[in-house]
PDB file of N, CA and C in Angstrom:
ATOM      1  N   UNK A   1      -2.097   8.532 -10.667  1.00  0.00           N
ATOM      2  CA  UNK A   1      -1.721   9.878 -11.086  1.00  0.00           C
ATOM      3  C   UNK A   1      -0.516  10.367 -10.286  1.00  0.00           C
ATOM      4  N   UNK A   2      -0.799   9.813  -8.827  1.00  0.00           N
ATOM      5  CA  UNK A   2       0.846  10.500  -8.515  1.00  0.00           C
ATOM      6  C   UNK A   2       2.013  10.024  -8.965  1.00  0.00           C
ATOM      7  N   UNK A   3       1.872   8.875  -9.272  1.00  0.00           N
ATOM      8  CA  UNK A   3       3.190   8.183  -9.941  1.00  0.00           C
ATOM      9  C   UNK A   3       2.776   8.434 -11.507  1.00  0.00           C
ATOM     10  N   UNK A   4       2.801   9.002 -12.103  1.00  0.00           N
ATOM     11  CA  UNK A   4       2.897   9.739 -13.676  1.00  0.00           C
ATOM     12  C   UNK A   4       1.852   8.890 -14.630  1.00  0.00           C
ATOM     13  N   UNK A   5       0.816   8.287 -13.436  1.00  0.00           N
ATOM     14  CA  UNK A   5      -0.555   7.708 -14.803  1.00  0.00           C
ATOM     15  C   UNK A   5       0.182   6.327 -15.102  1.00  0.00           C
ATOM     16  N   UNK A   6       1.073   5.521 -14.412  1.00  0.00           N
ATOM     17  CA  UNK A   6       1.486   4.353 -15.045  1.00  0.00           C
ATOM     18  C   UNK A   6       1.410   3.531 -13.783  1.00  0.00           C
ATOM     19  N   UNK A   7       1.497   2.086 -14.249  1.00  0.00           N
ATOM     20  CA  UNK A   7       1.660   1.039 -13.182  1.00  0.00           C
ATOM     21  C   UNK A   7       2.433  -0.262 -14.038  1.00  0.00           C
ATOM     22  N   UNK A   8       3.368   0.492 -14.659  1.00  0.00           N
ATOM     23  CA  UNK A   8       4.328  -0.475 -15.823  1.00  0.00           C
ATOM     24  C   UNK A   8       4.835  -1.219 -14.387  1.00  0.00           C
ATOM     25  N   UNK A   9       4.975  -2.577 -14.781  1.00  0.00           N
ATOM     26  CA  UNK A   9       6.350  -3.564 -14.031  1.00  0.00           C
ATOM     27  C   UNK A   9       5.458  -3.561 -12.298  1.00  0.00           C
ATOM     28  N   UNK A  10       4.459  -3.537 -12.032  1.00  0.00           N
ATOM     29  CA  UNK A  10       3.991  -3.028 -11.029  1.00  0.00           C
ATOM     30  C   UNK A  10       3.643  -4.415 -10.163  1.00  0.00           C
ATOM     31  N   UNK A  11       4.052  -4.762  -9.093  1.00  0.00           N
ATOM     32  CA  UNK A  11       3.215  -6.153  -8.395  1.00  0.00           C
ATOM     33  C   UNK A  11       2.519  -6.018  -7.174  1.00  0.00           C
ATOM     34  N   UNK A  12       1.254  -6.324  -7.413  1.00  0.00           N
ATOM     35  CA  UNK A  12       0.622  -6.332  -5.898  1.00  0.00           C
ATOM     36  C   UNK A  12       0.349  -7.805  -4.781  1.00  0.00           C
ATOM     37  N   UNK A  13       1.116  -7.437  -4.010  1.00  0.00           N
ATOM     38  CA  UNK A  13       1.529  -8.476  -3.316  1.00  0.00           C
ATOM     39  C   UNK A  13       0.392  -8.654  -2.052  1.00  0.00           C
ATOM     40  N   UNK A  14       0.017  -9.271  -2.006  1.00  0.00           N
ATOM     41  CA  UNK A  14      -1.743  -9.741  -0.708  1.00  0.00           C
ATOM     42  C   UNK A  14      -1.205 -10.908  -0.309  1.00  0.00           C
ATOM     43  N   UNK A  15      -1.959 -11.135   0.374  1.00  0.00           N
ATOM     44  CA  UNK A  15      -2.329 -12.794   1.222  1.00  0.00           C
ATOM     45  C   UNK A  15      -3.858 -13.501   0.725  1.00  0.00           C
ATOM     46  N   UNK A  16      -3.992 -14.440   1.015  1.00  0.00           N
ATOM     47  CA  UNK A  16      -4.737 -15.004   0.222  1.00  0.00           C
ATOM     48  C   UNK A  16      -6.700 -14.864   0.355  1.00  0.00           C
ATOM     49  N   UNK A  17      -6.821 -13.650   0.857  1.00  0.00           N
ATOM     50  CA  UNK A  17      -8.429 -13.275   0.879  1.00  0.00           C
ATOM     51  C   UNK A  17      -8.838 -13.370   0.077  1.00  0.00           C
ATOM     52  N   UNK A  18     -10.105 -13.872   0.467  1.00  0.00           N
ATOM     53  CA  UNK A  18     -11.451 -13.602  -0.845  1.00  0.00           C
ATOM     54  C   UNK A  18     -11.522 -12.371  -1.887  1.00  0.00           C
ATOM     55  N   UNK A  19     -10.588 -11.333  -1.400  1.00  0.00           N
ATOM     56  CA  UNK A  19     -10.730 -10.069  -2.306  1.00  0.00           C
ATOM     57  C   UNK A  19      -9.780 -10.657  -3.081  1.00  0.00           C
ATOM     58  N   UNK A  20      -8.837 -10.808  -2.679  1.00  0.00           N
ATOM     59  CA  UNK A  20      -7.631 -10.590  -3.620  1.00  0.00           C
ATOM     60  C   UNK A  20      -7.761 -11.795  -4.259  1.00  0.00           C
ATOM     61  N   UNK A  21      -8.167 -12.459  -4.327  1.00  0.00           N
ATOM     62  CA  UNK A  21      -8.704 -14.419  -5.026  1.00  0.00           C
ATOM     63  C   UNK A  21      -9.273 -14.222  -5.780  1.00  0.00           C
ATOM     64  N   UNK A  22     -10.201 -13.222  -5.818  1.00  0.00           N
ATOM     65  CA  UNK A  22     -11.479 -13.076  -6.895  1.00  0.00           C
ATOM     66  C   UNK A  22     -11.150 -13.066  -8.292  1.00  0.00           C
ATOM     67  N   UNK A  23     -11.922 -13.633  -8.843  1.00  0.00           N
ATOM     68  CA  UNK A  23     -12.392 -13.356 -10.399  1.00  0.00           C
ATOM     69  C   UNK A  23     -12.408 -12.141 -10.740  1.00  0.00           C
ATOM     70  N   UNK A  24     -13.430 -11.062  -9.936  1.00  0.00           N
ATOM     71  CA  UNK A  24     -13.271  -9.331 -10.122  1.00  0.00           C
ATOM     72  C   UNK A  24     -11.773  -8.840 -10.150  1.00  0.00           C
ATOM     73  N   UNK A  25     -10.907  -9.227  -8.930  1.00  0.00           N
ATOM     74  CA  UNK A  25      -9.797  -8.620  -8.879  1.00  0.00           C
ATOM     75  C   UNK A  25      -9.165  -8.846  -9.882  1.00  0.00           C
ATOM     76  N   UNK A  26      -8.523 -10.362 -10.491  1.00  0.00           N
ATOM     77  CA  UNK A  26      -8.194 -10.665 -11.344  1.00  0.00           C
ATOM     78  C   UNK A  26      -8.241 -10.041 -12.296  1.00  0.00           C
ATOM     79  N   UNK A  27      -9.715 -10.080 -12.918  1.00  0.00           N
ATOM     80  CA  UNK A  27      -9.729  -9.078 -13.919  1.00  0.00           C
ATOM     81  C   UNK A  27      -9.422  -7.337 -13.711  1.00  0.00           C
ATOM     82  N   UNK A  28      -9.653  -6.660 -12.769  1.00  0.00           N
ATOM     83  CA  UNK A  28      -8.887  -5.667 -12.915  1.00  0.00           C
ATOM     84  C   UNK A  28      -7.667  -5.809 -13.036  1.00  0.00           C
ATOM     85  N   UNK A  29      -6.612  -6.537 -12.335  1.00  0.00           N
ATOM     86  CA  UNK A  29      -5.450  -6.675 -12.358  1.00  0.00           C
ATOM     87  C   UNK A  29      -4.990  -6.809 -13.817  1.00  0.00           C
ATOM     88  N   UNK A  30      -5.234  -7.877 -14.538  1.00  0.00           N
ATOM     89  CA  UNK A  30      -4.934  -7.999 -15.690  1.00  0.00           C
ATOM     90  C   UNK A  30      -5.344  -7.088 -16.608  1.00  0.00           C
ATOM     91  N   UNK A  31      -6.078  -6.009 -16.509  1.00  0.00           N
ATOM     92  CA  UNK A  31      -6.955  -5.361 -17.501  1.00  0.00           C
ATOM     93  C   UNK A  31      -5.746  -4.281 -17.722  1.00  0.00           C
ATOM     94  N   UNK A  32      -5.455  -4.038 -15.998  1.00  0.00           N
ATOM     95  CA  UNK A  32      -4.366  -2.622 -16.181  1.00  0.00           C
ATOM     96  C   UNK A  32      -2.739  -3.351 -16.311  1.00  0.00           C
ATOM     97  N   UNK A  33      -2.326  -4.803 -16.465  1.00  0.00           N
ATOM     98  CA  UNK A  33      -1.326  -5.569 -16.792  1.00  0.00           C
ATOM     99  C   UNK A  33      -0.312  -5.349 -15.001  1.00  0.00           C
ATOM    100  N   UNK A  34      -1.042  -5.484 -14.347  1.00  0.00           N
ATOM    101  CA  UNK A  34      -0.693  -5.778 -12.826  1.00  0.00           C
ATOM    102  C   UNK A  34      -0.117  -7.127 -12.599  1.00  0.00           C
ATOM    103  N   UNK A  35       0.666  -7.650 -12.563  1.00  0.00           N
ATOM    104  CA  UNK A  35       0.652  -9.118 -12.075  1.00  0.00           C
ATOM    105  C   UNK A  35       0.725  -9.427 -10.016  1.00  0.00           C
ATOM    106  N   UNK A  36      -0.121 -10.242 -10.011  1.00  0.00           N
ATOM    107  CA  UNK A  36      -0.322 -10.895  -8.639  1.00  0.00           C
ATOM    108  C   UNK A  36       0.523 -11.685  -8.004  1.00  0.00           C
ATOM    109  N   UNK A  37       0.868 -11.409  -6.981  1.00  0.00           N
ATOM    110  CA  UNK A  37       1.743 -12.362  -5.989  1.00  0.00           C
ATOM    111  C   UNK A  37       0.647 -12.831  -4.588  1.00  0.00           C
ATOM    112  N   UNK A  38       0.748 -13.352  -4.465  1.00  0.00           N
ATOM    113  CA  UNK A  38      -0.198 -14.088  -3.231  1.00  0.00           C
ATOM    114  C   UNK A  38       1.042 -14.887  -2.218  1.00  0.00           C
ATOM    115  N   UNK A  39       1.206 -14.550  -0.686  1.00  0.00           N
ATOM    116  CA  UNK A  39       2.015 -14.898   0.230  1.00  0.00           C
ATOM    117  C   UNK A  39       1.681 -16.564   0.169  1.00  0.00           C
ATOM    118  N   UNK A  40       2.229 -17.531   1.264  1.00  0.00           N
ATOM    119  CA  UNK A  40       1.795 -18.431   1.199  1.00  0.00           C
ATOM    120  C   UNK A  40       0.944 -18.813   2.331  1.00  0.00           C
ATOM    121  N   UNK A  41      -0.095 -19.802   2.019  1.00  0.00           N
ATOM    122  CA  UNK A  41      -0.863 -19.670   3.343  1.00  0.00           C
ATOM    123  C   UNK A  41      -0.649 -20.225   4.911  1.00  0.00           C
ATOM    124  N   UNK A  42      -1.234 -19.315   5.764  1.00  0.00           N
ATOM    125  CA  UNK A  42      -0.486 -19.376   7.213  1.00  0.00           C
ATOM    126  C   UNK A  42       0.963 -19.053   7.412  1.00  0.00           C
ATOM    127  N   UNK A  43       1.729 -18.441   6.453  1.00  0.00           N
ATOM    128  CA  UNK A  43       2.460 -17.187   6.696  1.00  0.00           C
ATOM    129  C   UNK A  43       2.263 -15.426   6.712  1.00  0.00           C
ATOM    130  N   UNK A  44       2.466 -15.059   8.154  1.00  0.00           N
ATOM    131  CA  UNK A  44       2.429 -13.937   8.294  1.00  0.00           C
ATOM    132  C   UNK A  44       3.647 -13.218   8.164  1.00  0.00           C
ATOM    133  N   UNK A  45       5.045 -13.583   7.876  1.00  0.00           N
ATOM    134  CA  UNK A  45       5.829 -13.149   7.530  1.00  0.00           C
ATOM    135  C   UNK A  45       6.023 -12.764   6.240  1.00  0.00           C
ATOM    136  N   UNK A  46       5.218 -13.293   4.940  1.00  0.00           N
ATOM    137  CA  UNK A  46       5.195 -13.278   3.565  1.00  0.00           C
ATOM    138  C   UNK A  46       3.966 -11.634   3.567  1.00  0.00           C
ATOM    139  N   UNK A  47       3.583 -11.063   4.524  1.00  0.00           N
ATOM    140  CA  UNK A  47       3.058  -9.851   4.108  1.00  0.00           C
ATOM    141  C   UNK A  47       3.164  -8.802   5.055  1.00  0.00           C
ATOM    142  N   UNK A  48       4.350  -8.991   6.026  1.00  0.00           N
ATOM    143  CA  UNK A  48       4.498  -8.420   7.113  1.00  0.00           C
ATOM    144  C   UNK A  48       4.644  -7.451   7.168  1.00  0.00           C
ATOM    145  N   UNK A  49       4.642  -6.357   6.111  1.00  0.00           N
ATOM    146  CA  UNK A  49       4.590  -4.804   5.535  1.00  0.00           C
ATOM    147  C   UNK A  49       3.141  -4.749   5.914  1.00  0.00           C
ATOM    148  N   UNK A  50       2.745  -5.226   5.048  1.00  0.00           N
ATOM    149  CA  UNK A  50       1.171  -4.763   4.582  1.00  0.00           C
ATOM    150  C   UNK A  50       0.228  -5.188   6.088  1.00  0.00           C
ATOM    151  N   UNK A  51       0.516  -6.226   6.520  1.00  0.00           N
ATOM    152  CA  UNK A  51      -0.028  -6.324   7.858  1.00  0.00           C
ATOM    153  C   UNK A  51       0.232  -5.269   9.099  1.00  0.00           C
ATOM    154  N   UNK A  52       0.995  -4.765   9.053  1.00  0.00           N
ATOM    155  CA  UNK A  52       1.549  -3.416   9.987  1.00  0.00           C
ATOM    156  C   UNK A  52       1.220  -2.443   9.228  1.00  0.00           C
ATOM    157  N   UNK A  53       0.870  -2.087   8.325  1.00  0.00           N
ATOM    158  CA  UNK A  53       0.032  -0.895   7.555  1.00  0.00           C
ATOM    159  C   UNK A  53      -1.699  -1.149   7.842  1.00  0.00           C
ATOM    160  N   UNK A  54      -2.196  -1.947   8.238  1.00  0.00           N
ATOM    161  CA  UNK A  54      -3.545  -2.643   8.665  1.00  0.00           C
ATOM    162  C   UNK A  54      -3.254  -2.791  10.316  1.00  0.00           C
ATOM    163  N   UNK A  55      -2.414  -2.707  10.885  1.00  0.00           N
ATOM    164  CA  UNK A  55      -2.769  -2.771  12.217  1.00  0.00           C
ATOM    165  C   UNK A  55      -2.663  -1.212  12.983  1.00  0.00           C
ATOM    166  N   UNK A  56      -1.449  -0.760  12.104  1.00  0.00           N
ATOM    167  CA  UNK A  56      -1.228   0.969  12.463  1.00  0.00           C
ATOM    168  C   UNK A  56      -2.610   1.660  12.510  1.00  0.00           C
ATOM    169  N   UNK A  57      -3.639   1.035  11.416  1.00  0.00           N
ATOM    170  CA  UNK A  57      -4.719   1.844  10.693  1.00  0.00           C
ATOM    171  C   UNK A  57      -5.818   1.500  11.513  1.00  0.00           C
ATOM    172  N   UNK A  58      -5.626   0.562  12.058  1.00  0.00           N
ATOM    173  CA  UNK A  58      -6.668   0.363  13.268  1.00  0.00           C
ATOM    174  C   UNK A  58      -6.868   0.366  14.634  1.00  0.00           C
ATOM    175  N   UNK A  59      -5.286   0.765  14.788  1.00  0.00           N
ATOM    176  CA  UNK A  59      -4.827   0.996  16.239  1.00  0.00           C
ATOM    177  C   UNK A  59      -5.058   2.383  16.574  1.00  0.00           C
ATOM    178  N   UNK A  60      -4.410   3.422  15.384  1.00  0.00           N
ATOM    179  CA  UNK A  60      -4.848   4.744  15.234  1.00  0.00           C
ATOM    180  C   UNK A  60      -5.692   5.543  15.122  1.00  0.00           C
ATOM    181  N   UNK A  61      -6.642   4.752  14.024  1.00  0.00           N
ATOM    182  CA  UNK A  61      -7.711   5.481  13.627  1.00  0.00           C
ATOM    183  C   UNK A  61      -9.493   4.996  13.949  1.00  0.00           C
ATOM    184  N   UNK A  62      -8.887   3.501  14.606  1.00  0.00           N
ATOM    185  CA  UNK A  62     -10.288   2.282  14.515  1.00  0.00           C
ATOM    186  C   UNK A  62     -10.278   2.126  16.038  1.00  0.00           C
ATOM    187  N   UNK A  63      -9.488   2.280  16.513  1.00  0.00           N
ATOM    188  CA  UNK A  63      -9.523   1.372  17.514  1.00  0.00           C
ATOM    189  C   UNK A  63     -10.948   1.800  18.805  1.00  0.00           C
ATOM    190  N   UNK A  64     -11.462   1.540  19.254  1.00  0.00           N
ATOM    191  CA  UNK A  64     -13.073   2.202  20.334  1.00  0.00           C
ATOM    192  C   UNK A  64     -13.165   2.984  20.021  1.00  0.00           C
ATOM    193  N   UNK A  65     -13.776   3.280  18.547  1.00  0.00           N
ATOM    194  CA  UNK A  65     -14.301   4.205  17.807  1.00  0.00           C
ATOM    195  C   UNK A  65     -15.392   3.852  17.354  1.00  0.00           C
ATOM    196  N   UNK A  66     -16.044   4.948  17.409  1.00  0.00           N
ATOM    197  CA  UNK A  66     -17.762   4.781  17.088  1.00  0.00           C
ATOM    198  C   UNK A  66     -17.660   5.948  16.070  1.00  0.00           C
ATOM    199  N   UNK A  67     -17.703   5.564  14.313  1.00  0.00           N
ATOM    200  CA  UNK A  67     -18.083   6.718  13.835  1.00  0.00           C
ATOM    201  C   UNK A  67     -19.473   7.703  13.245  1.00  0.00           C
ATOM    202  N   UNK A  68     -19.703   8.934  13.605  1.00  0.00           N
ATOM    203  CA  UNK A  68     -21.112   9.031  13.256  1.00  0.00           C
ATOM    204  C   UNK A  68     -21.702   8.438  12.288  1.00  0.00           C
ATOM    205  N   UNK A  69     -21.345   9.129  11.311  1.00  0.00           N
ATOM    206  CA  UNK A  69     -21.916   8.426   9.649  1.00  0.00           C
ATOM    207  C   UNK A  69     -20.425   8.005   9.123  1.00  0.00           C
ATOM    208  N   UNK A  70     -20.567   7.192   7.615  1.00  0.00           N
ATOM    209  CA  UNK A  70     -19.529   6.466   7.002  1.00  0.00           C
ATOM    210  C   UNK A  70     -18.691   7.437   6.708  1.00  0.00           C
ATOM    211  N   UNK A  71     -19.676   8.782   5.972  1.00  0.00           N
ATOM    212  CA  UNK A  71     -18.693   9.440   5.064  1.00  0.00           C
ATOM    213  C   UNK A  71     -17.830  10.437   6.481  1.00  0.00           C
ATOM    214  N   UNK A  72     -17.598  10.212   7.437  1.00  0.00           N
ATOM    215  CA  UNK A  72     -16.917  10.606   8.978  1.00  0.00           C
ATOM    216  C   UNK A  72     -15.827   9.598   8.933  1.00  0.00           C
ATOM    217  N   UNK A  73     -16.043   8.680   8.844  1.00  0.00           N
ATOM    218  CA  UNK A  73     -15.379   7.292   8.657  1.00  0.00           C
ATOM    219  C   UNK A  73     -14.304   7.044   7.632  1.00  0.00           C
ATOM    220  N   UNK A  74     -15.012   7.336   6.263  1.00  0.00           N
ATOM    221  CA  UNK A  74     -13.921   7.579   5.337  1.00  0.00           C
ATOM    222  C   UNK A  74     -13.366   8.366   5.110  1.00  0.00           C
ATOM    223  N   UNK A  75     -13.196   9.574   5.781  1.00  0.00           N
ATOM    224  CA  UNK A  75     -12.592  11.046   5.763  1.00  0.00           C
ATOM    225  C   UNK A  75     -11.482  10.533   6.837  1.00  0.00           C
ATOM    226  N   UNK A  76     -11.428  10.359   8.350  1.00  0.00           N
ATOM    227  CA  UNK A  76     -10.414  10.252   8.653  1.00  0.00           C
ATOM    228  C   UNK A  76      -9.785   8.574   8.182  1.00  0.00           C
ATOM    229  N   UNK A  77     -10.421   7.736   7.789  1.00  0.00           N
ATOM    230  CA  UNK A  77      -9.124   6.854   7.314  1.00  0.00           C
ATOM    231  C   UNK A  77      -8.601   7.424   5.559  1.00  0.00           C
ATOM    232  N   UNK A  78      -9.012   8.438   5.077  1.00  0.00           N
ATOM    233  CA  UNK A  78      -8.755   8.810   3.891  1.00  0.00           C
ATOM    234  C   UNK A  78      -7.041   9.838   4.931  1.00  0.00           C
ATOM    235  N   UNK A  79      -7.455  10.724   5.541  1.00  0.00           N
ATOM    236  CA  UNK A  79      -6.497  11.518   6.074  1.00  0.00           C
ATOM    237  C   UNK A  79      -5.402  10.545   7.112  1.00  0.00           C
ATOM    238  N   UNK A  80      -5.367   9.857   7.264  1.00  0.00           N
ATOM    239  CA  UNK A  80      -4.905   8.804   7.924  1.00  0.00           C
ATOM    240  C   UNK A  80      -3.723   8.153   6.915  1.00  0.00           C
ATOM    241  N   UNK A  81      -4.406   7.571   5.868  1.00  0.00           N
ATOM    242  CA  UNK A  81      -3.516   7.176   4.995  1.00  0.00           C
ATOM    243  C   UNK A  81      -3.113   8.432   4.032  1.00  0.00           C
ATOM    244  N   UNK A  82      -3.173   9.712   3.938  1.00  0.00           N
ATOM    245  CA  UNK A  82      -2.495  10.850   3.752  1.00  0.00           C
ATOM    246  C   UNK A  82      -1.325  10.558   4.274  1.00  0.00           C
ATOM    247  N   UNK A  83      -1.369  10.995   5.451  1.00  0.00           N
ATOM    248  CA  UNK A  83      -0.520  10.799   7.185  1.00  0.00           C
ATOM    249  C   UNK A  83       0.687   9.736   7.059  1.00  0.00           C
ATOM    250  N   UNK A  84       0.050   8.568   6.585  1.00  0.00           N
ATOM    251  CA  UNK A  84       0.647   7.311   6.614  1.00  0.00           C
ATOM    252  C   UNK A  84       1.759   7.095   5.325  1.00  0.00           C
ATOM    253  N   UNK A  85       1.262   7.530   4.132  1.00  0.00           N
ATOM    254  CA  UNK A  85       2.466   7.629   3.047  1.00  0.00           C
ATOM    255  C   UNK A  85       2.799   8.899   2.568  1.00  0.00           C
ATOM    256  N   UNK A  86       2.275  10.567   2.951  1.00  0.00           N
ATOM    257  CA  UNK A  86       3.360  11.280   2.990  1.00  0.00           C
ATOM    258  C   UNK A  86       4.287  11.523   4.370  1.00  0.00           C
ATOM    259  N   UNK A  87       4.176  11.518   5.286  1.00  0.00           N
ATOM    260  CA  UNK A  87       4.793  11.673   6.264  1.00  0.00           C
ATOM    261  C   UNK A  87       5.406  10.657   7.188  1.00  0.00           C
ATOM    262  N   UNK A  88       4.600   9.914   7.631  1.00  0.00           N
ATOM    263  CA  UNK A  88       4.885   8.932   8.687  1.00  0.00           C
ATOM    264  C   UNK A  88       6.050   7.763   8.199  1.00  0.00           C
ATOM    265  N   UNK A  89       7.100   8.385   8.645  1.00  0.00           N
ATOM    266  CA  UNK A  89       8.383   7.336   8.661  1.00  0.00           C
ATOM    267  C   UNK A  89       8.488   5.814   9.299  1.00  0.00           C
ATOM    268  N   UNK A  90       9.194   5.129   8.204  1.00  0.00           N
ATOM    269  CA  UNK A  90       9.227   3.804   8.608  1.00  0.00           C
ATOM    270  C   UNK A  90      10.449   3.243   8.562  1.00  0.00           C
ATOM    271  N   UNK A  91      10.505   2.194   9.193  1.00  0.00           N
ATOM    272  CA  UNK A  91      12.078   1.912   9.759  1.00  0.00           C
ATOM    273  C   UNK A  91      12.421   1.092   8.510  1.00  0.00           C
ATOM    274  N   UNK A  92      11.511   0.441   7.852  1.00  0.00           N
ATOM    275  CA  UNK A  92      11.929  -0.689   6.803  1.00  0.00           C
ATOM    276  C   UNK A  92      12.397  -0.170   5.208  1.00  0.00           C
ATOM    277  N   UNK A  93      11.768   1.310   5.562  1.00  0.00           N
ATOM    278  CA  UNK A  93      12.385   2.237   4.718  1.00  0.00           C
ATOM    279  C   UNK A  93      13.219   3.597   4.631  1.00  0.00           C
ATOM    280  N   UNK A  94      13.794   2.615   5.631  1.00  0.00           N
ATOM    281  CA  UNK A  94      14.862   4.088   6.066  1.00  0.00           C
ATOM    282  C   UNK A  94      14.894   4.810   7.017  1.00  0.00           C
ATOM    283  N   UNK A  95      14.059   4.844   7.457  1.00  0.00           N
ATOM    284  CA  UNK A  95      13.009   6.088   8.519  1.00  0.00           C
ATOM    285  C   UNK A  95      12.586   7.058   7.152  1.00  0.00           C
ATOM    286  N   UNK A  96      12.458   6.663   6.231  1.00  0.00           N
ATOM    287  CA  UNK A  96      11.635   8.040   5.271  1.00  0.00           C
ATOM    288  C   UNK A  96      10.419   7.576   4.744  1.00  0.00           C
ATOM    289  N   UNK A  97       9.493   8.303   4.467  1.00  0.00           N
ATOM    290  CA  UNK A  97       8.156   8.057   4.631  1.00  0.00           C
ATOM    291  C   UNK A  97       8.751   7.351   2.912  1.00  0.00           C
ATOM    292  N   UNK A  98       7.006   6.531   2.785  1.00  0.00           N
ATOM    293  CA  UNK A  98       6.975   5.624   1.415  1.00  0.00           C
ATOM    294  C   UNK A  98       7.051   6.582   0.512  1.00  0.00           C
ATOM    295  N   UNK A  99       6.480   8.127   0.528  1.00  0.00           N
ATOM    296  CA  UNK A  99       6.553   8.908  -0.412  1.00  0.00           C
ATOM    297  C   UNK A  99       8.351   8.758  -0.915  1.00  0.00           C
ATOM    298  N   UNK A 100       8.407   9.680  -0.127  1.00  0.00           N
ATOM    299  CA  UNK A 100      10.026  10.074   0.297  1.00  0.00           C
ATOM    300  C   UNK A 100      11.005   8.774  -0.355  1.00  0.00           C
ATOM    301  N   UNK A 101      10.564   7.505   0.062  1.00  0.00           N
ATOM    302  CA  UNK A 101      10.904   6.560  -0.563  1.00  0.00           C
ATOM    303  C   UNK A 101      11.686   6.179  -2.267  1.00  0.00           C
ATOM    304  N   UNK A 102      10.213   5.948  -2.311  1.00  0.00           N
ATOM    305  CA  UNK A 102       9.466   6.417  -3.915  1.00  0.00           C
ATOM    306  C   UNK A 102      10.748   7.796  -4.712  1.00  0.00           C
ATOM    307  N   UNK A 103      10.523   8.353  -4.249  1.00  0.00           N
ATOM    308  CA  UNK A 103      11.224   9.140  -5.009  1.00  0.00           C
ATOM    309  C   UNK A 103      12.573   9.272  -5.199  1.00  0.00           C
ATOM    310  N   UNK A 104      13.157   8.986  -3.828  1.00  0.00           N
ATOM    311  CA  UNK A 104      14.249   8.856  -3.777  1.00  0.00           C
ATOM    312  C   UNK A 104      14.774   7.709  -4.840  1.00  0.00           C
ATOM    313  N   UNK A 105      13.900   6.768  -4.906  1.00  0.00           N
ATOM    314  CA  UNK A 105      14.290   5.627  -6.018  1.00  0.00           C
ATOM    315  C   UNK A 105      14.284   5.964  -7.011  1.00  0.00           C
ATOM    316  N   UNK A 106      13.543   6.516  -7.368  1.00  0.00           N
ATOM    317  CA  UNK A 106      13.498   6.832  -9.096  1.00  0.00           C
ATOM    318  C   UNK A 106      14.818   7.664  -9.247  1.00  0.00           C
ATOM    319  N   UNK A 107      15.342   9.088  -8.531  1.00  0.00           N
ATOM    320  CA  UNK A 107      16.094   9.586  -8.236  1.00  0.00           C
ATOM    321  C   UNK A 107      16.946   8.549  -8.823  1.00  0.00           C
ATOM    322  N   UNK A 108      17.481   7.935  -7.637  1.00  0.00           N
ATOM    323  CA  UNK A 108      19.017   6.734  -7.824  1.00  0.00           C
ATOM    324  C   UNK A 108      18.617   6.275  -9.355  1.00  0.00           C
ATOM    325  N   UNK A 109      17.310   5.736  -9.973  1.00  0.00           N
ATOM    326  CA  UNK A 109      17.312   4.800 -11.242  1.00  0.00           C
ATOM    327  C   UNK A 109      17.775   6.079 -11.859  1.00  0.00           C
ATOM    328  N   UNK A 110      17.053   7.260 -12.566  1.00  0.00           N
ATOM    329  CA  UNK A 110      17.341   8.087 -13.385  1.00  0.00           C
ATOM    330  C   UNK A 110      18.797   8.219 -13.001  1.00  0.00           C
ATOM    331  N   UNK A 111      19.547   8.561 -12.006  1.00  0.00           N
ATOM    332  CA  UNK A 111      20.766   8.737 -12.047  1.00  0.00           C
ATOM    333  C   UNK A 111      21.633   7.454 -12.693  1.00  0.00           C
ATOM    334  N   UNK A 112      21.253   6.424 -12.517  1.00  0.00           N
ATOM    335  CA  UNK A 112      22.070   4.818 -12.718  1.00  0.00           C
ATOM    336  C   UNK A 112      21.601   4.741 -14.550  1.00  0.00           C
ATOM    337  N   UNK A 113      20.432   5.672 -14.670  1.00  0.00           N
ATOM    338  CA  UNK A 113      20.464   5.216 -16.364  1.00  0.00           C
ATOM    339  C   UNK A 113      21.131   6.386 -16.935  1.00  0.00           C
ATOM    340  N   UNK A 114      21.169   7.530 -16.621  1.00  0.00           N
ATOM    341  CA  UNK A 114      22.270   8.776 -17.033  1.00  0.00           C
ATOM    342  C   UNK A 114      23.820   8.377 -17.046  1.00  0.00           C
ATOM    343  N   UNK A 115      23.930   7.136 -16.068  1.00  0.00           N
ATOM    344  CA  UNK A 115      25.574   6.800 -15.836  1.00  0.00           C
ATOM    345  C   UNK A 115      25.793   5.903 -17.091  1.00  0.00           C
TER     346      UNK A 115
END
């Protein structure tokens, strides 16, 4: 929904876990016309985004933490990743948060298809 209800042209790029391997995933993926990229194995450079979005999240929010109950648990990693793609700037994107990103792109496309 924040991106306008679509996931046209969309790729989700993982490493090769049991989640992302699955038969289940698969079929969601294909259901909503997602296509899959999978890094190659024993490269950590082929997801080195997404691995620093998983270490930020556990350095920050996980790290010698004891949480009371789950739903404590999923509230601050829910506000966390708030934190993490509206605000929190990244160098690989500019220093502007992924939101900020995001938009700015579409921005430049709509302008490049008006030209």
């Amino acid at each position: 929904a924040t991106r306008g209800g679509t996931v046209d042209g969309v790729i989700f790029h993982a490493d090769r876990g049991s989640q992302y391997t699955s038969a289940a995933f698969a079929q969601v993926c294909d259901g909503f016309e997602i296509r899959r990229s999978m890094g190659r194995v024993g490269s950590s450079y082929d997801n080195a985004l997404a691995e620093s979005l998983w270490q930020g999240l556990k350095r920050e929010t996980m790290h010698q933490r004891l949480f009371s109950t789950m739903r404590q648990a999923r509230l601050e990693i829910f506000q966390w990743l708030t934190y993490y793609n509206a605000r929190r700037r990244h160098s690989a994107l500019n220093y502007l948060s992924p939101i900020e990103f995001e938009q700015q792109h579409h921005t430049e496309r709509r302008l490049t298809l008006a030209a």
